[in-house]
N, C-alpha and C. Protein backbone atom coordinates (compact mmCIF):
# COMPACT_ATOMS: atom_id res chain seq x y z
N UNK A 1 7.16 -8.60 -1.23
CA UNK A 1 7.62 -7.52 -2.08
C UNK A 1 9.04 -7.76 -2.54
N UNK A 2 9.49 -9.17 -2.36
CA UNK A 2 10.89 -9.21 -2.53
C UNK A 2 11.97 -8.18 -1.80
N UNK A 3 12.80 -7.76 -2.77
CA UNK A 3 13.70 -6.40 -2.55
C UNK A 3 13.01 -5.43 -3.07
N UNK A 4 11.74 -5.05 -3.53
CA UNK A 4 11.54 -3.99 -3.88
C UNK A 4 10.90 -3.23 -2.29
N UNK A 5 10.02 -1.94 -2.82
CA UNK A 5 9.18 -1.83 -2.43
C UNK A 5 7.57 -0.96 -2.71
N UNK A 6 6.95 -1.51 -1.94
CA UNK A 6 5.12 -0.71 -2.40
C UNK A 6 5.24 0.60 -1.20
N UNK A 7 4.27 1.27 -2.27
CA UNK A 7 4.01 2.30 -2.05
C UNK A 7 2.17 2.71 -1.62
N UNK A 8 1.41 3.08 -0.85
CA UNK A 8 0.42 3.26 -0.86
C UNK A 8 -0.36 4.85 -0.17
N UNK A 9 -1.27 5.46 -1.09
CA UNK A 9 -1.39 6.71 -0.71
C UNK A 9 -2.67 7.00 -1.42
N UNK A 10 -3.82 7.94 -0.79
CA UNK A 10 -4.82 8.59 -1.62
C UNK A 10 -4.82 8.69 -3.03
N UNK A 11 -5.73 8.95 -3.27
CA UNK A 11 -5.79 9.49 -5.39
C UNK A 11 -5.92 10.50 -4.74
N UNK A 12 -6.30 11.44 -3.93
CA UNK A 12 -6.75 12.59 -4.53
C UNK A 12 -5.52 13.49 -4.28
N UNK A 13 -4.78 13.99 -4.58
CA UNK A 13 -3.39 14.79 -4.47
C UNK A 13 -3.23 15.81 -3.61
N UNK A 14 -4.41 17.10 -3.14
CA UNK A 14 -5.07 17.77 -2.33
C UNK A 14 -4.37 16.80 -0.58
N UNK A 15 -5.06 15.67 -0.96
CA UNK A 15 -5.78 15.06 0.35
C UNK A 15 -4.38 14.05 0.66
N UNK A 16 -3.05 13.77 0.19
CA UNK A 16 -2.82 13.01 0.12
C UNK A 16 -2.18 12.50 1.35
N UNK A 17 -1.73 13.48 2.04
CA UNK A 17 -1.31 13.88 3.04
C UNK A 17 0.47 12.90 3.18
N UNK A 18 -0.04 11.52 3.99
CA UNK A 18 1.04 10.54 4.40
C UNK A 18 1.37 9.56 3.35
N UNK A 19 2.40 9.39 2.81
CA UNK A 19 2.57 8.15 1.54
C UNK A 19 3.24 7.58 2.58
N UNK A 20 2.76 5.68 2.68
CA UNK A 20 2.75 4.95 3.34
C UNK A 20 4.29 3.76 2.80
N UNK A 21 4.82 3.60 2.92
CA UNK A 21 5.50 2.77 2.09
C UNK A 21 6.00 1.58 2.94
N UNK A 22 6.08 0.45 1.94
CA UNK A 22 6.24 -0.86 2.93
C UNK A 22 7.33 -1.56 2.37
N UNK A 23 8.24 -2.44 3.01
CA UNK A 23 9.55 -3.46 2.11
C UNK A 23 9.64 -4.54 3.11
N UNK A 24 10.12 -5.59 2.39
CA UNK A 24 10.99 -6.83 3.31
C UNK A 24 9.43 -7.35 3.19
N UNK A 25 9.65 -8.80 4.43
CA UNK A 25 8.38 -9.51 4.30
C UNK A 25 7.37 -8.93 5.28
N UNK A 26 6.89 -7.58 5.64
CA UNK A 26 6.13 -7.14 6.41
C UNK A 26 6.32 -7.15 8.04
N UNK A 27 5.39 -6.65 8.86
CA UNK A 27 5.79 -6.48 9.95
C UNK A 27 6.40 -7.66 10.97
N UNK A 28 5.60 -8.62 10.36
CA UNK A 28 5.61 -9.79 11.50
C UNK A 28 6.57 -11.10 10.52
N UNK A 29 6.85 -10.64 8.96
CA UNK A 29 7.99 -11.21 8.88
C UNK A 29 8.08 -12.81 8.05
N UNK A 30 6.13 -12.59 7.77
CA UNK A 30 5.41 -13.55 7.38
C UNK A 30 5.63 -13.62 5.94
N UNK A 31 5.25 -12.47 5.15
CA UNK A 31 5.51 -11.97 4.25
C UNK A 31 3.65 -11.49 3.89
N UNK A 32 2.92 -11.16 5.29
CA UNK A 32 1.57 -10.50 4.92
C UNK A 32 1.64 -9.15 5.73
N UNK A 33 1.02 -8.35 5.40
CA UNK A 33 0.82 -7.09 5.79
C UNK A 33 -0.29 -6.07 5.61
N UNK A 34 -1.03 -5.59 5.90
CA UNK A 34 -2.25 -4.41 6.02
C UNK A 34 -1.65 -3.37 6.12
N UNK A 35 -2.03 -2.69 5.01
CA UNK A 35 -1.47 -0.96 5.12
C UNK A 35 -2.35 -0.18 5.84
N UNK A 36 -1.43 1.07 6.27
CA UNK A 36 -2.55 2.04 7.05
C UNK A 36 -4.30 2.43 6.68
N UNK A 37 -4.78 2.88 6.92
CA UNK A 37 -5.66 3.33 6.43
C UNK A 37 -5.96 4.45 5.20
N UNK A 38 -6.38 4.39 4.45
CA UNK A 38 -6.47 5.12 3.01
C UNK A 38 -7.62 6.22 2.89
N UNK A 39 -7.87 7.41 3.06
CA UNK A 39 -8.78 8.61 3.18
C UNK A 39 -9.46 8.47 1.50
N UNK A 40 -11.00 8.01 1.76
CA UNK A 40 -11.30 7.92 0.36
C UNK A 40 -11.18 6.84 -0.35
N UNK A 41 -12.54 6.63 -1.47
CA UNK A 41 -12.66 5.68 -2.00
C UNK A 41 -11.74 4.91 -2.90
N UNK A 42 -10.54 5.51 -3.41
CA UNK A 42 -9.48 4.44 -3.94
C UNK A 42 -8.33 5.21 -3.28
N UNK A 43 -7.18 4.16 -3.75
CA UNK A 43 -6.05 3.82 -3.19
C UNK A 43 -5.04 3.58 -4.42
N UNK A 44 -4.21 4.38 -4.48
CA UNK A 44 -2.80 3.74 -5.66
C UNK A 44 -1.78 3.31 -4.54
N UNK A 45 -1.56 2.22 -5.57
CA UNK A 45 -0.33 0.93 -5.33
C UNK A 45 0.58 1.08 -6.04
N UNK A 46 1.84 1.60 -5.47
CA UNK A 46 2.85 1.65 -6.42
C UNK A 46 4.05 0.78 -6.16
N UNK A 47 4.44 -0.17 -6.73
CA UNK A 47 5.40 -1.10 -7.06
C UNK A 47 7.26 -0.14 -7.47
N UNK A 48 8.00 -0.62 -6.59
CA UNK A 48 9.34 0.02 -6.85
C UNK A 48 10.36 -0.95 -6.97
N UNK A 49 10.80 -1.65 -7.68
CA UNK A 49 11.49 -3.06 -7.65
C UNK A 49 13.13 -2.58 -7.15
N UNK A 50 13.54 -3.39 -6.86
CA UNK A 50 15.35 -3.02 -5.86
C UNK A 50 15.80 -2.64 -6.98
N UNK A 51 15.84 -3.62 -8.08
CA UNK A 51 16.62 -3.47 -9.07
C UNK A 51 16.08 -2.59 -10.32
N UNK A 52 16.77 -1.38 -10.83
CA UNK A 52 16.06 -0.50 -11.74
C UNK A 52 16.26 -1.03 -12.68
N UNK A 53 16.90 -2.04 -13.08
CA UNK A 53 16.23 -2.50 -14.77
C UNK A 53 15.42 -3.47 -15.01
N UNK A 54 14.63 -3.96 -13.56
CA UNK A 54 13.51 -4.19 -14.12
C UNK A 54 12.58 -3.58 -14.40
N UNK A 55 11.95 -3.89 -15.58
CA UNK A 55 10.78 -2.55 -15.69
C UNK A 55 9.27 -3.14 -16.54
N UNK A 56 9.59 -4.32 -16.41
CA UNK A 56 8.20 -5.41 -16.63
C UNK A 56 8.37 -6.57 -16.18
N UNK A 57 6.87 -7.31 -16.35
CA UNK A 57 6.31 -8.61 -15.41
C UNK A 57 5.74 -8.68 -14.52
N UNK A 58 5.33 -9.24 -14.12
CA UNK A 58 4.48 -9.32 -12.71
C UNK A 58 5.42 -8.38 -11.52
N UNK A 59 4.63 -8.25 -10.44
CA UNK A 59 5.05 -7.86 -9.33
C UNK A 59 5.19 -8.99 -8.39
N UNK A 60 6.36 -8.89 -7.38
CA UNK A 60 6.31 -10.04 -6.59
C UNK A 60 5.52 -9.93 -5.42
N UNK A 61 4.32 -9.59 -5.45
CA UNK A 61 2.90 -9.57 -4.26
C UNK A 61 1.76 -9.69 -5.22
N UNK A 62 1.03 -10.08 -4.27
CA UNK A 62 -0.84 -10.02 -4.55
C UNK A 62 -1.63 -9.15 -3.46
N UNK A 63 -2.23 -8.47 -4.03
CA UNK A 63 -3.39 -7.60 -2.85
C UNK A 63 -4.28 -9.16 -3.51
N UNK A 64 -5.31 -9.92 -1.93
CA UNK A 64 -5.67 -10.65 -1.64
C UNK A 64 -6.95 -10.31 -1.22
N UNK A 65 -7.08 -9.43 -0.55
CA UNK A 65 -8.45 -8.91 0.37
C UNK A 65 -8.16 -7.18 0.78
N UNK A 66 -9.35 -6.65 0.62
CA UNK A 66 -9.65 -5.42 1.15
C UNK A 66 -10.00 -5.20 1.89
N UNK A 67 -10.26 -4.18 2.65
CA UNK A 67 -11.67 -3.57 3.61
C UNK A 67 -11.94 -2.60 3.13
N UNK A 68 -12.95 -2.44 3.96
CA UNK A 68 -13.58 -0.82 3.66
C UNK A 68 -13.88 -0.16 5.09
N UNK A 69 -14.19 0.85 5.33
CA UNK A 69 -15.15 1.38 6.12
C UNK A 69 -15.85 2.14 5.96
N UNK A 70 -17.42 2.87 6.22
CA UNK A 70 -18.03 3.06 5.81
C UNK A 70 -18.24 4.65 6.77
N UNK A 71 -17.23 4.24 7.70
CA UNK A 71 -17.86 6.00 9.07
C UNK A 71 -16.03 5.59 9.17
N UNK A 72 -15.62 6.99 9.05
CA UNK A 72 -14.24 6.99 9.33
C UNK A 72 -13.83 6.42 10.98
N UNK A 73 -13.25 6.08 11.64
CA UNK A 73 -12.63 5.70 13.38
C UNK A 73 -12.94 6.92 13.82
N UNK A 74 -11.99 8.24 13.24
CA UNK A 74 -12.21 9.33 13.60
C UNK A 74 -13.39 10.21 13.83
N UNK A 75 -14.17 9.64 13.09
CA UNK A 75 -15.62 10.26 13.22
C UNK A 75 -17.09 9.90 13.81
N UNK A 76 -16.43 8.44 14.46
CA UNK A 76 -16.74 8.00 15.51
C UNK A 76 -17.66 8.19 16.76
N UNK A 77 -16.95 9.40 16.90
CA UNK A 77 -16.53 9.73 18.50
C UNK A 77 -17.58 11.33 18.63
């Protein structure tokens, strides 16, 4: 994510509850990371760059791979 940072949270606005936000090269420093878990079938990604005058071009990440799940953890049990 460079100096910026992502942002990740529900679509549905109701539901949105926790906005997740991530910076630097992730937890372990690698520069990969898995965000929390997302309530519901999509997910917005929001890009915040360090510097505010950038305001086009690529982003400095790739989403690579997803998951899904299909029975919440919570509902599990």
């Amino acid at each position: 994510m460079g100096a910026g940072r992502v942002t990740v949270h529900e679509a549905d606005s109701e539901k949105m509850g926790k906005v997740r936000s991530y910076s630097g090269d992730g937890p372990a420093g690698d520069g990969e990371l898995w965000s929390d878990i997302v309530d519901g079938d999509t997910a917005i990604v929001e890009y915040y760059p360090a510097d505010s005058s950038v305001n086009s071009g690529d982003a400095p990440f790739r989403i690579d791979k997803i998951s899904h799940m299909w029975v919440s953890p919570l509902e599990a049990f």
